[in-house]
Protein backbone atom coordinates (compact mmCIF):
# COMPACT_ATOMS: atom_id res chain seq x y z
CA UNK A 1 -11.67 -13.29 0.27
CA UNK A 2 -12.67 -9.89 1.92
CA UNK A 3 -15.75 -10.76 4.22
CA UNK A 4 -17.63 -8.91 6.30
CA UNK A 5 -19.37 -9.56 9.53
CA UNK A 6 -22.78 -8.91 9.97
CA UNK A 7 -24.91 -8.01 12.90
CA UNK A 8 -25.19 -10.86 15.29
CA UNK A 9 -22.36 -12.98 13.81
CA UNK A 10 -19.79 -14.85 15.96
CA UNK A 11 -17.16 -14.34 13.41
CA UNK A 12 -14.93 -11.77 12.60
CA UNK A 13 -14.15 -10.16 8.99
CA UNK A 14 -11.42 -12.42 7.21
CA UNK A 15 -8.46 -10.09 6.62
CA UNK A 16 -6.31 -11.48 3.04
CA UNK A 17 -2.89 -11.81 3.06
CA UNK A 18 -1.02 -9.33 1.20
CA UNK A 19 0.59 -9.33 -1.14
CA UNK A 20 -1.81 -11.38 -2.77
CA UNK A 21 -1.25 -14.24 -5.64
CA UNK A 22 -1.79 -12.63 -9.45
CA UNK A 23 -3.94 -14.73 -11.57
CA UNK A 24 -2.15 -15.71 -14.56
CA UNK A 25 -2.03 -13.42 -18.00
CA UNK A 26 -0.73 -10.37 -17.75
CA UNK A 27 1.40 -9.05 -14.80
CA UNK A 28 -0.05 -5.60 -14.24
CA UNK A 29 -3.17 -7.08 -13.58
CA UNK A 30 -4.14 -6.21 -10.01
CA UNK A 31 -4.59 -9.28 -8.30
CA UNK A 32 -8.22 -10.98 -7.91
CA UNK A 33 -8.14 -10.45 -4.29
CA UNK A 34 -7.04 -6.53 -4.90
CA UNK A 35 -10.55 -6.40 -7.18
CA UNK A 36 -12.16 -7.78 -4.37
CA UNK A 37 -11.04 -5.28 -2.10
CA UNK A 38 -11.94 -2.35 -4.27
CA UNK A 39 -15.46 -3.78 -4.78
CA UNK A 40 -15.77 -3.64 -0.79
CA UNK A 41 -14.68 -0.50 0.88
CA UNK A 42 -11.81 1.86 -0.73
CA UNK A 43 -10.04 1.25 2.45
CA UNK A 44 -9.67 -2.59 3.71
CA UNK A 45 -7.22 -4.32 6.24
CA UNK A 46 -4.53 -7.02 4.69
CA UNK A 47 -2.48 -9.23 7.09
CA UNK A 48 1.24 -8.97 6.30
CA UNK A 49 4.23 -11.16 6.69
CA UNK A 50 4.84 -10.19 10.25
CA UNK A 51 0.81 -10.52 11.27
CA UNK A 52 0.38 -6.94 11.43
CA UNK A 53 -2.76 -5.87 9.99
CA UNK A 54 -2.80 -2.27 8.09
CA UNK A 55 -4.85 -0.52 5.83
CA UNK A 56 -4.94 -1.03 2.12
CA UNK A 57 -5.91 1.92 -0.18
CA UNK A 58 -7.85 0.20 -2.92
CA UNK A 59 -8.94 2.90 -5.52
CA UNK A 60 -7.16 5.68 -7.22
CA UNK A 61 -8.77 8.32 -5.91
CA UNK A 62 -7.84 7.82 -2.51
CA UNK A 63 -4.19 6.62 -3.04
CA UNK A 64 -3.82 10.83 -4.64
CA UNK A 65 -5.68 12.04 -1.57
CA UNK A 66 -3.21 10.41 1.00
CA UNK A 67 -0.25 10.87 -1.18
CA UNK A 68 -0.82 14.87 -1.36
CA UNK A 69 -1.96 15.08 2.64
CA UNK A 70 1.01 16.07 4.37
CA UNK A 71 0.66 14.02 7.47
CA UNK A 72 1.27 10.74 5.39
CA UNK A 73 4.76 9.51 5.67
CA UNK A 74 7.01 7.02 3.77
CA UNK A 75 9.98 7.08 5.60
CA UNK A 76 10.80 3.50 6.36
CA UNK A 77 13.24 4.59 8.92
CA UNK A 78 10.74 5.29 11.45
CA UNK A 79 8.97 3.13 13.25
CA UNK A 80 5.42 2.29 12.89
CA UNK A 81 5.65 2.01 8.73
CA UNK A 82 4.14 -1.42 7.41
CA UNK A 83 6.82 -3.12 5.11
CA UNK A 84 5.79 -5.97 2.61
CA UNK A 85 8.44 -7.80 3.68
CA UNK A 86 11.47 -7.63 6.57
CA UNK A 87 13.91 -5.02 5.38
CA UNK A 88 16.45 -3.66 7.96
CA UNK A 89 15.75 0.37 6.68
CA UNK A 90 19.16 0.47 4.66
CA UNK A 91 19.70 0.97 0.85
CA UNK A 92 16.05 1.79 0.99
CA UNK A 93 15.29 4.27 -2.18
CA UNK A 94 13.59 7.66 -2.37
CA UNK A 95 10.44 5.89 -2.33
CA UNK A 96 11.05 5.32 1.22
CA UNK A 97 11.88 8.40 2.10
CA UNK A 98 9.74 12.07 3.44
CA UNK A 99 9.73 15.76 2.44
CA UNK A 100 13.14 17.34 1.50
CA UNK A 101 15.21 13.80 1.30
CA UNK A 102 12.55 12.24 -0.92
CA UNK A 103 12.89 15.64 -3.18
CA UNK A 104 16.04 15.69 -3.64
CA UNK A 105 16.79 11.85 -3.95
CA UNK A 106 13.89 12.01 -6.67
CA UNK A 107 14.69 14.97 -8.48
CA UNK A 108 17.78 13.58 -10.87
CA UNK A 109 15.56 10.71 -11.83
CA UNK A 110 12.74 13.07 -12.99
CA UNK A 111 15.29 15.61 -15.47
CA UNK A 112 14.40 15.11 -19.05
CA UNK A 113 10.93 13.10 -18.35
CA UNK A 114 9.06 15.91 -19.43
CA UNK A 115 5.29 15.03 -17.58
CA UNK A 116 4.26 15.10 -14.06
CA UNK A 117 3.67 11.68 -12.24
């Protein structure tokens, strides 16, 4: 699914479509194609529904690195932010959302849980 193109070939690196089908069993599974993307690079490009072509952070370690850097935003409002699938930016949740909004939008949901995500 994830291929690579090697010196001297015509043909450029397949990029998957995302999301990508689940393999039957259980549904937390990450998808085959996901397991093929971590064995490649922790970073690979997926096409999405509107052909745009981002990046996909495969392992865990790098998902907490961009999730604590500061210059990563979430806000869906903005332009630029890859969606999984057409959404016109309304009803969105805190998920979607940067900085103060996200903190306070989050912050009721998180009383009484006790642990840090």
């Amino acid at each position: 699914m994830f291929s690579a193109a090697g010196p001297g070939t015509a043909e450029p690196p397949a990029i998957p479509a995302f999301p990508m089908s689940r393999a039957a069993g259980c549904p937390f599974d990450p998808a085959p194609g996901l397991r093929a993307g971590q064995a490649q690079a922790p970073l690979v490009r997926v096409r999405l529904w509107d052909g745009s072509t981002p990046w996909l952070v495969t392992t865990h370690a790098e998902q907490r690195a961009l999730l604590a850097d500061p210059r990563v935003r979430s806000d869906a409002r903005k332009p630029g932010l890859p969606m999984v699938r057409a959404a016109d930016g309304s009803g969105l949740s805190f998920v979607y959302r940067d900085g103060p909004e996200h903190a306070r939008l989050r912050g009721p949901l998180t009383v009484g849980q006790g642990g840090r995500i």
